[in-house]
N, C-alpha and C. Protein backbone atom coordinates (compact mmCIF):
# COMPACT_ATOMS: atom_id res chain seq x y z
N UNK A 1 69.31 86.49 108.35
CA UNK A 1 70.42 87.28 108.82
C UNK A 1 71.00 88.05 107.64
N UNK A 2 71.01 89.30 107.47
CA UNK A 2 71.15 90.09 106.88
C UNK A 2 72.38 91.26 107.08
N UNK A 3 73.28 90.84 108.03
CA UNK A 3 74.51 91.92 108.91
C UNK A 3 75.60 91.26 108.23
N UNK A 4 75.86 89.92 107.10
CA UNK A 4 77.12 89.35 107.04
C UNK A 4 77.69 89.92 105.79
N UNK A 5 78.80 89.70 105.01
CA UNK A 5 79.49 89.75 103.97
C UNK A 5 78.42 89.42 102.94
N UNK A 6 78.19 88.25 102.82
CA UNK A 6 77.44 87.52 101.79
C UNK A 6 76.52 87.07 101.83
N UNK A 7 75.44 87.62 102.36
CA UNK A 7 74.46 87.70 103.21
C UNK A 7 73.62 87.44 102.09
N UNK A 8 73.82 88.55 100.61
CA UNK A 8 72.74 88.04 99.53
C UNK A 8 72.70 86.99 99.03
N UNK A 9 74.23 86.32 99.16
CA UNK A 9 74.17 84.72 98.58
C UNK A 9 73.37 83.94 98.72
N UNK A 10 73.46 82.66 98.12
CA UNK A 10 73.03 81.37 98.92
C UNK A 10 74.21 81.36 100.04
N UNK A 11 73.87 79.99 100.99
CA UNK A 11 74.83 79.80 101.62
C UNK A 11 76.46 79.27 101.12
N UNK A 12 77.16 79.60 101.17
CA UNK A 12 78.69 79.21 101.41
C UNK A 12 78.59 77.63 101.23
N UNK A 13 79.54 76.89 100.47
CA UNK A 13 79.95 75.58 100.31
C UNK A 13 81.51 75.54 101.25
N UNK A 14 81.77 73.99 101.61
CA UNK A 14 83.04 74.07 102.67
C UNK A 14 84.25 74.40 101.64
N UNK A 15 84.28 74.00 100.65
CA UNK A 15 85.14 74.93 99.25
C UNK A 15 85.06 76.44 99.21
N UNK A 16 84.09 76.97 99.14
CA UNK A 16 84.13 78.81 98.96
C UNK A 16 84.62 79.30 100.21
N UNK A 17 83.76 78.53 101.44
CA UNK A 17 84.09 78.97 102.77
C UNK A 17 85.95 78.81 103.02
N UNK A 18 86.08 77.91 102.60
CA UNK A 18 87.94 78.13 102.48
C UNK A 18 88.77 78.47 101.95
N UNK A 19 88.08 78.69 101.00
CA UNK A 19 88.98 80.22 99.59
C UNK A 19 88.52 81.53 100.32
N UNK A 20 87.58 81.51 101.13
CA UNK A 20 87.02 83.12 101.64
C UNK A 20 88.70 83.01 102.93
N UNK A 21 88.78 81.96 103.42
CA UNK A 21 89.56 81.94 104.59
C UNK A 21 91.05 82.13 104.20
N UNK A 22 90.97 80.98 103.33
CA UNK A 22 92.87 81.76 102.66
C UNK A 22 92.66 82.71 102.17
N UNK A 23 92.17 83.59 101.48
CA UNK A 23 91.74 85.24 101.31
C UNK A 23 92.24 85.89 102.14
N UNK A 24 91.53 85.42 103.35
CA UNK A 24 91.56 86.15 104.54
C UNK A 24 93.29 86.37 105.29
N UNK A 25 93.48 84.85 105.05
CA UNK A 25 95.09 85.01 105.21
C UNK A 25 95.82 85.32 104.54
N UNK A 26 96.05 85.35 102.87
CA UNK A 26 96.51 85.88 101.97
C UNK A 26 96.76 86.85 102.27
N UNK A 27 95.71 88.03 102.34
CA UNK A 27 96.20 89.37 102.59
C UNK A 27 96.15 89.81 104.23
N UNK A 28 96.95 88.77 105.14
CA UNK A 28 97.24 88.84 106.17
C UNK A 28 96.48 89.67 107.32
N UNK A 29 95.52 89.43 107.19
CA UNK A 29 93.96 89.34 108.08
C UNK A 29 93.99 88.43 109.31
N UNK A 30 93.79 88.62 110.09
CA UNK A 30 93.19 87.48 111.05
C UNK A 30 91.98 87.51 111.74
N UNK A 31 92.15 85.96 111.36
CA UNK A 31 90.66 85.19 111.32
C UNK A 31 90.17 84.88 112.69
N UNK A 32 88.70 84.93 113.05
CA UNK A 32 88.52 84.61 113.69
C UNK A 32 87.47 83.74 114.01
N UNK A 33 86.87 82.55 114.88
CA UNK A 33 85.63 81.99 114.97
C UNK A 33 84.87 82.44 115.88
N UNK A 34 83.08 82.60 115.58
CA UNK A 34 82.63 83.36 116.63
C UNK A 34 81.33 82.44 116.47
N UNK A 35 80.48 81.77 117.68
CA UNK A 35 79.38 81.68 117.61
C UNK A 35 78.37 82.08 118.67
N UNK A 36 77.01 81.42 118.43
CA UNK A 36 75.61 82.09 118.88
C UNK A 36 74.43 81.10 118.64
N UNK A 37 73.30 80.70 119.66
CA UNK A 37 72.29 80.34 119.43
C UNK A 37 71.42 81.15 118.99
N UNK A 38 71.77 82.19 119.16
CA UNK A 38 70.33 83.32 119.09
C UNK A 38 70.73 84.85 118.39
N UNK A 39 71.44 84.51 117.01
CA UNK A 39 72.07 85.94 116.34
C UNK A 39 70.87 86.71 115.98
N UNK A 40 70.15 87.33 116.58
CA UNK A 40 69.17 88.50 116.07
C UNK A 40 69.96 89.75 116.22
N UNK A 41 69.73 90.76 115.63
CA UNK A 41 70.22 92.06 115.18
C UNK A 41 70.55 93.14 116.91
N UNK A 42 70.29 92.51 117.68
CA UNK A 42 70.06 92.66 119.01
C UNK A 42 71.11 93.15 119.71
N UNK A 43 71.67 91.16 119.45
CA UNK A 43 72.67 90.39 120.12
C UNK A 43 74.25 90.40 119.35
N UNK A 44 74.68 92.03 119.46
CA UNK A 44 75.95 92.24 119.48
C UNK A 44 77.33 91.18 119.69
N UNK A 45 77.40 90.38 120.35
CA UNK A 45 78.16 89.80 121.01
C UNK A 45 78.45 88.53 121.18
N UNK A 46 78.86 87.55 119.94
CA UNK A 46 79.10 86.84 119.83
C UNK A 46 80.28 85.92 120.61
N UNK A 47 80.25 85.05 121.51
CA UNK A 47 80.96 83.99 121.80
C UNK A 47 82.84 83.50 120.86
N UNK A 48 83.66 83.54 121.38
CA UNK A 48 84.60 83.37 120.40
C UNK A 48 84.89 81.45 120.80
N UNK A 49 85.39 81.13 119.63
CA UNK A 49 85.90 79.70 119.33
C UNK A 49 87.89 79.92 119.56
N UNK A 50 87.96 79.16 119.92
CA UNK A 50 89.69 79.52 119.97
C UNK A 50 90.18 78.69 119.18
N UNK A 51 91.07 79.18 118.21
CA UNK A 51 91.97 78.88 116.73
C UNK A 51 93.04 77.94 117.65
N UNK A 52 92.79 76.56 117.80
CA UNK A 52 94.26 75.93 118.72
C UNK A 52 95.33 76.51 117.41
N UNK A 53 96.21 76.10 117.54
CA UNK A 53 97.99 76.18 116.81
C UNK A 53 97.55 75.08 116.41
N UNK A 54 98.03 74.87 114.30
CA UNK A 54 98.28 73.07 114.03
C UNK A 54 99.29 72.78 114.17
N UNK A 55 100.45 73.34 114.71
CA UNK A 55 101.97 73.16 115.03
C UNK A 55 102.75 73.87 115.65
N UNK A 56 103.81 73.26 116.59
CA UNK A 56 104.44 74.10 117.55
C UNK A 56 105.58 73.77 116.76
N UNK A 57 106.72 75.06 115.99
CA UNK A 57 108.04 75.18 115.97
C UNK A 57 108.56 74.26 116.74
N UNK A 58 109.22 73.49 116.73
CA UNK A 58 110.35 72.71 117.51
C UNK A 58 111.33 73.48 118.10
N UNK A 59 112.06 74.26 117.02
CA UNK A 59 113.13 74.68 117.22
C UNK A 59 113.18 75.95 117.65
N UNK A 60 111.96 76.61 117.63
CA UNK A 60 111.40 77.69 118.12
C UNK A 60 110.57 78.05 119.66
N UNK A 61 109.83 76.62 119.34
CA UNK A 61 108.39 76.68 120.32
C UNK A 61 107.71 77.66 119.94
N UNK A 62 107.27 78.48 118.66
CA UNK A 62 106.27 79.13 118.60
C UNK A 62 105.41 78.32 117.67
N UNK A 63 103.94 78.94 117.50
CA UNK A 63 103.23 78.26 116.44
C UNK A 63 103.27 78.31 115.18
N UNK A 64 102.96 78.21 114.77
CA UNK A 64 103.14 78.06 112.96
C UNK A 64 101.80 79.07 112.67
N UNK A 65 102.01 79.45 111.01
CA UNK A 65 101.03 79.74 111.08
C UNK A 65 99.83 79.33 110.55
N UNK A 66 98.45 79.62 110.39
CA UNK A 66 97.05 78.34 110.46
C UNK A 66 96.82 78.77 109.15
N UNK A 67 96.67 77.31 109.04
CA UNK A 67 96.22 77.32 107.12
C UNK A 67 94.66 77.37 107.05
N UNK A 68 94.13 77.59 105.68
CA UNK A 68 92.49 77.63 105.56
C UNK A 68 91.78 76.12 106.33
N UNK A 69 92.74 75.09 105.84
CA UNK A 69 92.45 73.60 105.89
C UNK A 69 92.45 73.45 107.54
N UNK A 70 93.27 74.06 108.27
CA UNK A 70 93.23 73.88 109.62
C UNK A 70 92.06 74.86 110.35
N UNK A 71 91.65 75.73 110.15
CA UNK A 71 90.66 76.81 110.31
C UNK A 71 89.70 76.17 110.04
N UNK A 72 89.34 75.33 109.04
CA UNK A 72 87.89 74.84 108.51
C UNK A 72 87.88 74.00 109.53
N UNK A 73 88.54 72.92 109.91
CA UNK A 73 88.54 71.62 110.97
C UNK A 73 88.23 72.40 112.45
N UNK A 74 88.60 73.91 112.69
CA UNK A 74 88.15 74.27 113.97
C UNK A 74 86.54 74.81 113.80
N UNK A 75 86.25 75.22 112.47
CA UNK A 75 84.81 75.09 112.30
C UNK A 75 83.87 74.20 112.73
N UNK A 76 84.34 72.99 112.21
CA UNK A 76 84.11 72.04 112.63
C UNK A 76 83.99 71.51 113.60
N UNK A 77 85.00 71.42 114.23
CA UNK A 77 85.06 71.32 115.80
C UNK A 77 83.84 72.10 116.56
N UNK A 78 84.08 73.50 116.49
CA UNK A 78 82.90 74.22 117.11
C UNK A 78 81.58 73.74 116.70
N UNK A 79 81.61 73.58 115.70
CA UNK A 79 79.45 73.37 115.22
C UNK A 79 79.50 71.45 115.64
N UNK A 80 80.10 70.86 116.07
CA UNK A 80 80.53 69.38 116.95
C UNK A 80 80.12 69.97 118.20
N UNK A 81 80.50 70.72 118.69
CA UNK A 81 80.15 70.94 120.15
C UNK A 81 78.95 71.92 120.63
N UNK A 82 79.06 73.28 119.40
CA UNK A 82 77.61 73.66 119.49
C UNK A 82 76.77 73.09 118.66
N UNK A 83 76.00 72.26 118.52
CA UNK A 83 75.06 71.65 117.31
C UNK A 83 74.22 72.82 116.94
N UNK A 84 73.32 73.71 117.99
CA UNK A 84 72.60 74.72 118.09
C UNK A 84 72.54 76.12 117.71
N UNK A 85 74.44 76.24 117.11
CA UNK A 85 74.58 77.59 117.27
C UNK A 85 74.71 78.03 115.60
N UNK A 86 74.65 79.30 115.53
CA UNK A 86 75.43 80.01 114.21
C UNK A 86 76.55 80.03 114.43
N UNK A 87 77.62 80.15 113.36
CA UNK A 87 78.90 80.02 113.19
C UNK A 87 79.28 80.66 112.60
N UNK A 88 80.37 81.79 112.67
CA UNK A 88 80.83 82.96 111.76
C UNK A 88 82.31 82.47 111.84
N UNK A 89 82.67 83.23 110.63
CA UNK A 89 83.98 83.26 110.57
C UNK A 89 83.94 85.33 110.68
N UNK A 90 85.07 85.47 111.03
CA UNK A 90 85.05 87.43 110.72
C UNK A 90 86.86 86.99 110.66
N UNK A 91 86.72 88.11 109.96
CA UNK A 91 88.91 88.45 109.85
C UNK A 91 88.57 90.09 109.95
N UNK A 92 89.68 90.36 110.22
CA UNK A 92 90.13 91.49 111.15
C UNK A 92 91.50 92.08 110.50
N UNK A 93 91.72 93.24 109.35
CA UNK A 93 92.38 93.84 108.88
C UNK A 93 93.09 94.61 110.21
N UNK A 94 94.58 94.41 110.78
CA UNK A 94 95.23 95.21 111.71
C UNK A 94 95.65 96.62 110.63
N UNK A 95 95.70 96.67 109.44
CA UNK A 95 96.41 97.75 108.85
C UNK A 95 94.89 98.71 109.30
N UNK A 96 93.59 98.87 108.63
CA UNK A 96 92.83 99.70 108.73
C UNK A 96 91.84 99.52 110.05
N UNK A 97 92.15 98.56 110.91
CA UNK A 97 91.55 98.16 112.44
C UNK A 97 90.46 98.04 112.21
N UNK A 98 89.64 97.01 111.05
CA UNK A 98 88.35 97.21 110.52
C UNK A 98 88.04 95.51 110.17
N UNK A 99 86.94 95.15 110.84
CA UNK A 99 86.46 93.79 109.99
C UNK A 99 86.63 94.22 108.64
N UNK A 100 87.11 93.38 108.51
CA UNK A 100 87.04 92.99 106.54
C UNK A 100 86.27 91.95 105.95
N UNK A 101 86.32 90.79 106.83
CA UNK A 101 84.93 89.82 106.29
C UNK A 101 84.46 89.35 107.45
N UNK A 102 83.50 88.81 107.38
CA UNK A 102 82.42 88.10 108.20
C UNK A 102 81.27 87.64 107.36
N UNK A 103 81.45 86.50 107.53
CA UNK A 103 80.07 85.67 106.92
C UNK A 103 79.55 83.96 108.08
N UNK A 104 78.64 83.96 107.46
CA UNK A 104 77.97 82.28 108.51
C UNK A 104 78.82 81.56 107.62
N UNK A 105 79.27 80.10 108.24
CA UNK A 105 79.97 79.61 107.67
C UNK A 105 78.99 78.35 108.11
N UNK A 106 78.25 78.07 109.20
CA UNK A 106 77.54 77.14 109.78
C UNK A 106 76.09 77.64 110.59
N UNK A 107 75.16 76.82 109.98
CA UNK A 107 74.02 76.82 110.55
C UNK A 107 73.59 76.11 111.87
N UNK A 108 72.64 76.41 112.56
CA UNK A 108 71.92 74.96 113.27
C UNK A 108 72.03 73.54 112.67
N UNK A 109 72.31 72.74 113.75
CA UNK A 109 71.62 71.78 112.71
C UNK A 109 70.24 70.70 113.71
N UNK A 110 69.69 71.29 113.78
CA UNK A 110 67.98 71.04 114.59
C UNK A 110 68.05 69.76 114.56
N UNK A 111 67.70 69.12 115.81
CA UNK A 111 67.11 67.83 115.83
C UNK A 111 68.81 66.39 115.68
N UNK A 112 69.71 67.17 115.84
CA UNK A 112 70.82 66.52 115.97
C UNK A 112 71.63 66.37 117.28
């Protein structure tokens, strides 16, 4: 796969993958999870993962907002339930309405 951010790298460690994610929130991006059994150059249209809230305001009732550490655990979560799939992270610059990153954050993991 050759369409991501860091595509020439090796793969991403769960350390880089969460400095890429507070990055992402740092400069107030939002993140998103997206996966796929079958990412060929094709298949536009990736599946989204939904970011739960790690906290509801009390005094508010709104959510808080999601740290790298809580984002990685919904990674997680998703490649738990898809064993099969690719796993992207993408963030989404609202100032220039433009992905700004996207990379695999999770592989298959075959035979699991």
């Amino acid at each position: 796969m050759r369409f991501e951010t860091f595509a020439f790298l090796p793969p991403l460690s769960q350390t880089q993958a969460e400095a890429q994610i507070q990055h992402a929130l740092t400069s107030g991006w939002v993140p998103s999870i997206e996966f796929s059994e079958n990412p060929n150059s094709a298949d536009f249209y990736w599946r989204q993962w939904p970011i739960q809230p790690s906290k509801i305001n009390a005094t508010t009732g709104k959510p808080e907002a999601a740290s790298a550490t809580h984002i990685a655990n919904q990674i997680d979560s998703c490649a738990r339930r898809n064993p099969y799939a690719y796993i992207r992270i993408s963030a989404y610059n609202p100032q220039t309405r433009q992905t700004a990153l996207s990379f695999i954050a999770k592989t298959p993991q075959e035979g699991q």
